[in-house]
Protein backbone atom coordinates (compact mmCIF):
# COMPACT_ATOMS: atom_id res chain seq x y z
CA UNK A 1 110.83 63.37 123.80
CA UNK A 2 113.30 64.12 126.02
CA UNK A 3 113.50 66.66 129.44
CA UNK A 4 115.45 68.54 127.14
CA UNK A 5 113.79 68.73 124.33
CA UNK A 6 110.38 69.69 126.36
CA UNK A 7 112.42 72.52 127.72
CA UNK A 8 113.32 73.92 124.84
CA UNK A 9 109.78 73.56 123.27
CA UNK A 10 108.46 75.16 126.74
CA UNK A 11 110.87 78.68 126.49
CA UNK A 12 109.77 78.81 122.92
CA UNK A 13 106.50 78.76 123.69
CA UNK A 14 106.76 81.65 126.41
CA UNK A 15 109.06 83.39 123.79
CA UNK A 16 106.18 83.14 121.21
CA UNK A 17 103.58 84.46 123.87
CA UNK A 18 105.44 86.95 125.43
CA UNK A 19 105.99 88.79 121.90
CA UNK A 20 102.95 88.46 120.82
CA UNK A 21 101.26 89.68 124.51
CA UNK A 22 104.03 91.98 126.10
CA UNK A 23 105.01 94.12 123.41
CA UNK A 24 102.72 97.30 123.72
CA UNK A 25 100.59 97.57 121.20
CA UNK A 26 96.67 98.72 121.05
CA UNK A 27 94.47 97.41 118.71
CA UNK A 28 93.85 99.82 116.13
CA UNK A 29 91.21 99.14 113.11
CA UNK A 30 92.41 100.90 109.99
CA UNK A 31 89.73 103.21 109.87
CA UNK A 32 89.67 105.67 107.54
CA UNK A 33 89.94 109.00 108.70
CA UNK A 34 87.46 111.83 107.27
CA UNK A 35 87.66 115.32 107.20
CA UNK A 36 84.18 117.34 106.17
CA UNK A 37 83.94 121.16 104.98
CA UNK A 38 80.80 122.87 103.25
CA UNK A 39 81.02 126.14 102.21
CA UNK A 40 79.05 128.42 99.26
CA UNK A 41 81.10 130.24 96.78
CA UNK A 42 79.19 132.21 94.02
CA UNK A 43 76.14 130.52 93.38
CA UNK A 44 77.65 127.13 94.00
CA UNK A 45 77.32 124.87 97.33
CA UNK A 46 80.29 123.54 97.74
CA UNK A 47 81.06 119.53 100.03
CA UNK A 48 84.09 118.47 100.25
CA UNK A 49 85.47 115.24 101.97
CA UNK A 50 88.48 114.12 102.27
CA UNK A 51 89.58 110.11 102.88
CA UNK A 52 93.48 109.57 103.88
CA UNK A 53 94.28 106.18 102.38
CA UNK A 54 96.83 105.37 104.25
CA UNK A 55 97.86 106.87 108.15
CA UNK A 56 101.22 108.52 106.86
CA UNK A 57 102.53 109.74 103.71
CA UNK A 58 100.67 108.42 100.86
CA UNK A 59 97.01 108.74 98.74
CA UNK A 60 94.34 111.03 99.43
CA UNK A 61 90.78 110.86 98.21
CA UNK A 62 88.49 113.72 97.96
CA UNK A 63 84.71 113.57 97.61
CA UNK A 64 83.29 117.22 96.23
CA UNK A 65 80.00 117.37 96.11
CA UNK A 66 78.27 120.55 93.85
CA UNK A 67 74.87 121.80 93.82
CA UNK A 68 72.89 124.79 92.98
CA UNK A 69 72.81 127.55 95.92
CA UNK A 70 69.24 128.82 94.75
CA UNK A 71 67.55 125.56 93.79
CA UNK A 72 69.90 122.80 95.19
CA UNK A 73 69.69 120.75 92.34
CA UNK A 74 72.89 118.90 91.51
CA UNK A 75 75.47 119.96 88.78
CA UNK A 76 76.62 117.18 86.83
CA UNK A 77 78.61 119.14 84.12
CA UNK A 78 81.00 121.06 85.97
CA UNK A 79 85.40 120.96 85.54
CA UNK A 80 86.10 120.27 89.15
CA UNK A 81 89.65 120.33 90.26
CA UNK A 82 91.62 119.53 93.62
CA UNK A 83 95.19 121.40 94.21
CA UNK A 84 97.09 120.76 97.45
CA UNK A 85 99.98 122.79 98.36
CA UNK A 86 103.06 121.92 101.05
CA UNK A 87 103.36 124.81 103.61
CA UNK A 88 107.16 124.34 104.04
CA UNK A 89 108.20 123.30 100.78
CA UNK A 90 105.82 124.73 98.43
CA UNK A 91 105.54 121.24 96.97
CA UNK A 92 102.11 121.49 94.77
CA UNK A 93 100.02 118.92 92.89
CA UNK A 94 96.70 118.84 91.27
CA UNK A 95 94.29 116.28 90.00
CA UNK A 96 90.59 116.82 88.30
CA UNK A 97 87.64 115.44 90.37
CA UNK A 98 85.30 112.86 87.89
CA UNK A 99 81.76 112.53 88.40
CA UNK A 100 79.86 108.75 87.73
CA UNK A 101 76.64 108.58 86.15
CA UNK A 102 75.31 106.99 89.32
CA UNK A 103 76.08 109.99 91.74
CA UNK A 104 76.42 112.99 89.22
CA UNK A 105 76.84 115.74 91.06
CA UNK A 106 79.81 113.61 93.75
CA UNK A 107 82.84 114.31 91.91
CA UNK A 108 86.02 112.04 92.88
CA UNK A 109 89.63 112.48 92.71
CA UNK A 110 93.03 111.04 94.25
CA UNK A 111 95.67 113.04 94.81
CA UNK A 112 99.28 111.84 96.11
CA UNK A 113 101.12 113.43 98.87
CA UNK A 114 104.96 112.91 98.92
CA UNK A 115 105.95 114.75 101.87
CA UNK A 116 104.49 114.61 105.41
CA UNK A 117 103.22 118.61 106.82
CA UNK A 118 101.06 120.70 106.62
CA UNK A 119 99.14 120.82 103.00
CA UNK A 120 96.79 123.54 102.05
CA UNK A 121 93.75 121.98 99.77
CA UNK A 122 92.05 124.17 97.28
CA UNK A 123 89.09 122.84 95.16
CA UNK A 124 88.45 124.78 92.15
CA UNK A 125 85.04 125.15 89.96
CA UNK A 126 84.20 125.66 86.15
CA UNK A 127 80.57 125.49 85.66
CA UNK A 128 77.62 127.00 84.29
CA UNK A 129 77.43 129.29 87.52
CA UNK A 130 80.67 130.72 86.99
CA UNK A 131 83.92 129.78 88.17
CA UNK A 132 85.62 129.72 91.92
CA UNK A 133 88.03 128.67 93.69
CA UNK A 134 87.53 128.18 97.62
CA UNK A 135 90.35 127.15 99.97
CA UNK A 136 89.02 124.06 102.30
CA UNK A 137 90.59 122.58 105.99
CA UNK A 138 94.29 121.39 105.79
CA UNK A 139 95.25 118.55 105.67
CA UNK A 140 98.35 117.46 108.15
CA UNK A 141 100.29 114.05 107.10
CA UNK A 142 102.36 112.66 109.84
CA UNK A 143 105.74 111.58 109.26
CA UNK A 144 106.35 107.85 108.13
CA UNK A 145 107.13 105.69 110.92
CA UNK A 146 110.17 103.52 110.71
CA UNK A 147 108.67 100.69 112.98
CA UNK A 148 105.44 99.16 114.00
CA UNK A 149 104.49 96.93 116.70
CA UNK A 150 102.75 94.95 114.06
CA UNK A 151 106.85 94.91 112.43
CA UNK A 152 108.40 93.14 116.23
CA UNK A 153 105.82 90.62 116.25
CA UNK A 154 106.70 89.84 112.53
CA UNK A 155 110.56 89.54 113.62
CA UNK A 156 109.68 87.46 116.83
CA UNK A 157 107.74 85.39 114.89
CA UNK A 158 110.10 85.07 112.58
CA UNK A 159 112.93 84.04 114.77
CA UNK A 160 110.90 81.87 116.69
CA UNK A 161 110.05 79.96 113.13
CA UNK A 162 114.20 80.05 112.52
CA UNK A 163 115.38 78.76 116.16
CA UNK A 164 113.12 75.87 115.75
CA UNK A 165 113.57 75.05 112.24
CA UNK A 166 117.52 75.29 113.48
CA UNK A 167 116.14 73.04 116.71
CA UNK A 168 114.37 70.15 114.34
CA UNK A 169 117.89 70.22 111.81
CA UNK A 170 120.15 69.67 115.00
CA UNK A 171 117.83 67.29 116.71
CA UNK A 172 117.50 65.20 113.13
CA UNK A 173 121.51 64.98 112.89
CA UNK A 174 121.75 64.29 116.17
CA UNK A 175 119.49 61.51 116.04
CA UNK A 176 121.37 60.32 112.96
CA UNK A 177 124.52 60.45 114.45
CA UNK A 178 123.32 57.96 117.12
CA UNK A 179 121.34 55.57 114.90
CA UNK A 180 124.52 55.48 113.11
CA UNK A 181 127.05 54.64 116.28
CA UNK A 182 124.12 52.22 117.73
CA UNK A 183 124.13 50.43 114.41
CA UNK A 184 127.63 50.60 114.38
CA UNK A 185 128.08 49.15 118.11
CA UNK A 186 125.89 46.53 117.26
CA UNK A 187 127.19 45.31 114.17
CA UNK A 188 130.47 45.30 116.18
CA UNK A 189 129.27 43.20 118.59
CA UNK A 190 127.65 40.27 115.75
């Protein structure tokens, strides 16, 4: 290789490094963030959890868990229901919560927020204690991000993979162009 050609290979290297190490960007793990209430309405105790999928607009999970005030036996049979409401828009949305057989009285459901806000979460009850409906902590979706640190390393990275593969395509026709003029000069000379 040439002086050149290590020169070039050198800045790419420092270009490489220097977006992958200067660009500011903590290490986050994508934890899941949870948000806990407990509350009794009527003769129900009343859990609720809620799991944001995703750190922006997108799915949220919520975990209701139902027992018996009095006894605090679990209620499997219940109609359990989650409705979230937009403060601004008045956007609303609703999904039931399903129990499994394993955990019978953890009911589960998703529900899909399109809009970032405030949104006001309900969870509503049909059982064999009666029915309620209790209002539970808000929930507040930041607005989507347009751009990620995680998104500049992918386009340094990416250009870095272009310029050379535009390096090794010059360098090859180069080196074409004067195994063709050196063959020519010395057929020239025979």
């Amino acid at each position: 290789m040439t002086t050149r050609s290590w020169g070039v290979m050198v800045a790419l290297g420092v270009l490489l490094v220097a977006g992958l190490v200067g660009l500011p960007s903590p290490a986050n793990a994508q934890d899941v963030p949870t948000s806990q209430f407990q509350t009794t309405a009527g003769d129900y105790y009343i859990g609720v959890e809620e799991f944001a999928a995703s750190l922006s607009v997108g799915t949220v999970q919520f975990l209701v868990t139902l027992r018996d005030e009095d006894t605090g036996q679990g209620i499997d049979d219940a109609l359990v229901r989650v409705r979230v409401k937009h403060d601004r828009s008045g956007q609303e949305t609703s999904a039931t919560a399903v129990n499994s057989p394993n955990t019978p009285e953890r009911y589960r459901a998703r529900v899909s927020l399109k809009a970032s806000g405030t949104w006001r979460v309900w969870v509503e009850v049909d059982g064999r204690l009666g029915r309620v409906a209790v209002e539970v902590a808000p929930l507040d979706v930041p607005g989507l991000r347009r751009y990620s640190s995680g998104t500049l390393v992918f386009m340094v990275v990416f250009m870095v993979l272009i310029l050379g593969a535009v390096y090794v395509w010059w360098s090859s026709q180069k080196a074409l162009k004067k195994r063709k003029s050196d063959s020519g000069s010395g057929e020239a000379n025979s």
